[in-house]
N, C-alpha and C. Protein backbone atom coordinates (compact mmCIF):
# COMPACT_ATOMS: atom_id res chain seq x y z
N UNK A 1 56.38 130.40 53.17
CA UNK A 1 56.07 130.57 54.58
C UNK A 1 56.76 129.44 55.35
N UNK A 2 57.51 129.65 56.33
CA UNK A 2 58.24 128.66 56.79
C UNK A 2 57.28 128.25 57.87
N UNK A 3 57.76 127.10 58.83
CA UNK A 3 57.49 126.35 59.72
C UNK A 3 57.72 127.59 60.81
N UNK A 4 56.41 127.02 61.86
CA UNK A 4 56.50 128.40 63.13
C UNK A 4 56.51 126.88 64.21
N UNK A 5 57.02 127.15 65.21
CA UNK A 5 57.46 126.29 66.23
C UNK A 5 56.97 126.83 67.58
N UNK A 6 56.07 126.44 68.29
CA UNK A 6 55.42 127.23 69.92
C UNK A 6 56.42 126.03 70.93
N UNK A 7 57.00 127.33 71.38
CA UNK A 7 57.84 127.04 72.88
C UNK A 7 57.11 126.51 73.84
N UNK A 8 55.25 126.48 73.82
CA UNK A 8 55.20 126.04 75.02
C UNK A 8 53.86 124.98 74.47
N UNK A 9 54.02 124.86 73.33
CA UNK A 9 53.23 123.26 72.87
C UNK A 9 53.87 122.34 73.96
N UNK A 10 53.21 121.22 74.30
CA UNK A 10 53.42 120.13 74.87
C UNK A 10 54.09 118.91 73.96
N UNK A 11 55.39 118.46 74.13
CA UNK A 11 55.69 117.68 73.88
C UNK A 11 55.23 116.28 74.00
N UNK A 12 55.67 116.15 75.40
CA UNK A 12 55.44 114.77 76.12
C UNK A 12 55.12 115.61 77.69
N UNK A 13 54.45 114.13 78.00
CA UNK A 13 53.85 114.31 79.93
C UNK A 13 54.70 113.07 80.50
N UNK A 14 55.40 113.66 81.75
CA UNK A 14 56.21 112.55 82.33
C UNK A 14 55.58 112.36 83.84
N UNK A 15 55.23 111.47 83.98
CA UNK A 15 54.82 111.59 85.93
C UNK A 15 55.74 111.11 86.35
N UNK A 16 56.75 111.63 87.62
CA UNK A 16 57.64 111.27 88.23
C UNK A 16 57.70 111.50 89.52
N UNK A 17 57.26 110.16 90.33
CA UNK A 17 56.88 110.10 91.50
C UNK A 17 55.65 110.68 91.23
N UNK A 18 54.75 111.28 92.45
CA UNK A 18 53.91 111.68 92.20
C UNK A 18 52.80 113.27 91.28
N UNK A 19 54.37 113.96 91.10
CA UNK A 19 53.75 114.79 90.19
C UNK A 19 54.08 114.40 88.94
N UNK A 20 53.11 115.13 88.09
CA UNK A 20 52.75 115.23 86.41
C UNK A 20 53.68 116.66 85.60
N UNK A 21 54.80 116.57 84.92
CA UNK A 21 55.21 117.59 84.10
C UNK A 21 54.87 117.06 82.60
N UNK A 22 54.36 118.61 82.02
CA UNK A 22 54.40 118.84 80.85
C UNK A 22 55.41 119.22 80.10
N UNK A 23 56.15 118.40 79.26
CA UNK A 23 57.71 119.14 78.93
C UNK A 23 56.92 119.95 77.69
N UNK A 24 57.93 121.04 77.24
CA UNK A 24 57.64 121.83 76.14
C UNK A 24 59.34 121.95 75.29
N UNK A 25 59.23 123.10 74.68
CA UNK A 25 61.04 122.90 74.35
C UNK A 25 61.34 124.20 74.55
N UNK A 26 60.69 124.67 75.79
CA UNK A 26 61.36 126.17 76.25
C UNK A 26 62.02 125.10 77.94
N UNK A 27 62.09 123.59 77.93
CA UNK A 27 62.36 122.87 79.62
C UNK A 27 63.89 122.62 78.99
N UNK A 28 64.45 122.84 80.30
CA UNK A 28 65.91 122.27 79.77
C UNK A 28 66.07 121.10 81.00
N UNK A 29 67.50 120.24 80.24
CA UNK A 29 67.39 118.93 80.92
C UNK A 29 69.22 118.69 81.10
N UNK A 30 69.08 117.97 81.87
CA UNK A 30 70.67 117.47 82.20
C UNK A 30 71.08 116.24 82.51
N UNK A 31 72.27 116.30 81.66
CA UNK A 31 72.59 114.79 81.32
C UNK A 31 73.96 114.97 81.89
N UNK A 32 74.49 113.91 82.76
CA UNK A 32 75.58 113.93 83.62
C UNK A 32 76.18 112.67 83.31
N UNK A 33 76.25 112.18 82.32
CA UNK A 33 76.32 110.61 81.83
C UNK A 33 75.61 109.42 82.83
N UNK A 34 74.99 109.47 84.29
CA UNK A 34 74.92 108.85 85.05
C UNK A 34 73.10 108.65 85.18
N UNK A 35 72.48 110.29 85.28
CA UNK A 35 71.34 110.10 85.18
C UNK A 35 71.21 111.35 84.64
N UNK A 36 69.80 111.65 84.15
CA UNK A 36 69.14 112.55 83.51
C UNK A 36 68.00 113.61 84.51
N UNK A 37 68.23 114.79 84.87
CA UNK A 37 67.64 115.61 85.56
C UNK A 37 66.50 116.65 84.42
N UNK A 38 65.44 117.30 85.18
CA UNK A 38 64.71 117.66 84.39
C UNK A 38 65.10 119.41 85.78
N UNK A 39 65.59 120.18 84.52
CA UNK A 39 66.09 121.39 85.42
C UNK A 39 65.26 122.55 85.47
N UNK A 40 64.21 123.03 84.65
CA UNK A 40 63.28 124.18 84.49
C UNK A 40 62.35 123.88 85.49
N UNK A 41 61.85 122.85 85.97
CA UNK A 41 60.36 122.63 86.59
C UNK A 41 60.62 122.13 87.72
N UNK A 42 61.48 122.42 88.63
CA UNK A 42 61.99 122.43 89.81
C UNK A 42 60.65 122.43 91.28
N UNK A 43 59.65 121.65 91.91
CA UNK A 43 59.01 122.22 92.78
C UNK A 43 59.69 122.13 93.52
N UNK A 44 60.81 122.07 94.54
CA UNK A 44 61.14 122.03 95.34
C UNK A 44 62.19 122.40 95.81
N UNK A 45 63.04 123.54 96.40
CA UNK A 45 64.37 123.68 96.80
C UNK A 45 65.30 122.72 96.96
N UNK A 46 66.32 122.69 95.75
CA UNK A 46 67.50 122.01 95.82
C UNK A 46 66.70 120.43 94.96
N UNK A 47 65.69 120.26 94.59
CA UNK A 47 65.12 119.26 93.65
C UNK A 47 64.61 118.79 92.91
N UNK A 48 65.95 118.23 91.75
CA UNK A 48 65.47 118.81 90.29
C UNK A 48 65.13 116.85 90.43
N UNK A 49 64.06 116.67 89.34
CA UNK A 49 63.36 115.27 89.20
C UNK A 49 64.07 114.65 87.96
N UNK A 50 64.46 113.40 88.71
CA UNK A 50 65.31 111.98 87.57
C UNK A 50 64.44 111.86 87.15
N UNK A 51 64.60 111.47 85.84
CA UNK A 51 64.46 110.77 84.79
C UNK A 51 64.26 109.21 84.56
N UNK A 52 63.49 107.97 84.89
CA UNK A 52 63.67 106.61 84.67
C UNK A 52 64.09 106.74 83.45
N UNK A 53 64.44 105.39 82.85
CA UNK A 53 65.39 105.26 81.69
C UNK A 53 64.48 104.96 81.27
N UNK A 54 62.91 104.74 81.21
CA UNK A 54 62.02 104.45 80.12
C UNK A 54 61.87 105.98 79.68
N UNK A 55 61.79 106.99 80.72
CA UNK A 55 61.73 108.16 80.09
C UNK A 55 62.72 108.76 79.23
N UNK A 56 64.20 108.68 79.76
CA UNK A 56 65.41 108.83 78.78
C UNK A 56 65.10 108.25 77.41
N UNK A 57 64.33 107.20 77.54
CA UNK A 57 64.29 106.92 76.17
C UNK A 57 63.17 107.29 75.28
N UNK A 58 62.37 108.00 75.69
CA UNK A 58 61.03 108.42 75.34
C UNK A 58 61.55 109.61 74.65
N UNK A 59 62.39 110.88 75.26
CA UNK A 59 62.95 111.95 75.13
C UNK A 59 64.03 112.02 74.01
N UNK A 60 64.45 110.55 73.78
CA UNK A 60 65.62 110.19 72.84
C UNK A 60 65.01 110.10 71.54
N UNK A 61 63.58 110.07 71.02
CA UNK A 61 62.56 110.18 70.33
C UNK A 61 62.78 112.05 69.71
N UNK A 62 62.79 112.91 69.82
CA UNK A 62 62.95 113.99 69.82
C UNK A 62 64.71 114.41 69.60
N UNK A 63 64.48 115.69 68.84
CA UNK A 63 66.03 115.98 68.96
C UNK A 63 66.02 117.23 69.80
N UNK A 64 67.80 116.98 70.10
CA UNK A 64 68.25 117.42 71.55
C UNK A 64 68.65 118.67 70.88
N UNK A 65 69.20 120.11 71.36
CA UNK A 65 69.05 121.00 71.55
C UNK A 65 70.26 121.29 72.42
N UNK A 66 71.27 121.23 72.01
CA UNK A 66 72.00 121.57 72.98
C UNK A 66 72.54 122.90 73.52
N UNK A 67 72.38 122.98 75.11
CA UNK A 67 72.60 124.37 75.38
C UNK A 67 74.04 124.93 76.37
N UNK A 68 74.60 124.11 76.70
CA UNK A 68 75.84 124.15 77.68
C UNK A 68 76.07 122.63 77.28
N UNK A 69 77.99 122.75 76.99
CA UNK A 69 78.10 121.58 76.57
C UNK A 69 79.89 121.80 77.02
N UNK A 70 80.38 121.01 77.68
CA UNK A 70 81.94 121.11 78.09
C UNK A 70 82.63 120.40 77.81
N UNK A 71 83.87 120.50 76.94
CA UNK A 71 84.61 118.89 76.13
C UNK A 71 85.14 118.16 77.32
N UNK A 72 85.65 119.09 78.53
CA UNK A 72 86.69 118.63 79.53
C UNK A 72 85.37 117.93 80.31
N UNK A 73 83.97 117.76 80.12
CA UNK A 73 83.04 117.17 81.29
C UNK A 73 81.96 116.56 80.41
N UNK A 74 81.37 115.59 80.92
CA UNK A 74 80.62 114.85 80.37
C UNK A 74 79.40 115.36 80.63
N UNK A 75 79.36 116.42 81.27
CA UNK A 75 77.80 116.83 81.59
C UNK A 75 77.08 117.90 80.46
N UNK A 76 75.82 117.71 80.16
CA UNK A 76 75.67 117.97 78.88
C UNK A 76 74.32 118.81 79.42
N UNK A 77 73.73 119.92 78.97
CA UNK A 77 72.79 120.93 79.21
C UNK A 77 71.64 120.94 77.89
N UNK A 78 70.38 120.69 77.78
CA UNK A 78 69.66 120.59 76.51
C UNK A 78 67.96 120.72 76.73
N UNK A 79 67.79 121.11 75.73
CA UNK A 79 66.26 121.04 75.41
C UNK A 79 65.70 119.70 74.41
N UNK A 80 64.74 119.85 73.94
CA UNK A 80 64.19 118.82 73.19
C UNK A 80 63.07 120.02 71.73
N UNK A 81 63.16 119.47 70.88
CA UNK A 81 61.96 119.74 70.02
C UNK A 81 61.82 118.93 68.65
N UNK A 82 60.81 118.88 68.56
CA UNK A 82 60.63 117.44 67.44
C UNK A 82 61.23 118.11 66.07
N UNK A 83 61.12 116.79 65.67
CA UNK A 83 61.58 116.70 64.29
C UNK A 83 60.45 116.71 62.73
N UNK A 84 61.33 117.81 61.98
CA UNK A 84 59.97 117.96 61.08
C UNK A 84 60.92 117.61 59.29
């Protein structure tokens, strides 16, 4: 019987600014070499929520998932889900 994996278990909780997201590993994220955007959980038209670098590194804990990835661009498209 293999390992079963839920898309919408809770990973990690990030508060940024004043709201609270629950990441899962159905959230995708974006990495532009500069800063880190959180792209699924969007409240707001046109605003996707940075990342502090304590969180980049919280997320760096987990493996990445990569989902859009361009050799000619440094911008990188991904999920997260732990490691077993």
């Amino acid at each position: 019987m293999g390992v079963v994996r839920m898309l919408n278990e809770v990973l990690i909780t990030l508060k940024i600014g004043r709201e609270t997201y629950e990441i899962t590993e159905a959230d995708t994220f974006i990495d532009d070499g500069v800063c880190v955007q959180l792209l699924s959980q969007d409240r707001y038209p046109q605003a996707y929520p940075t990342l502090s670098k304590r969180y980049v590194k919280e997320l760096s804990k987990f493996a990445r998932t990569i989902r859009l990835s361009n050799y000619k661009s440094p911008v990188e498209v991904f999920g997260i889900h732990r490691l077993f």
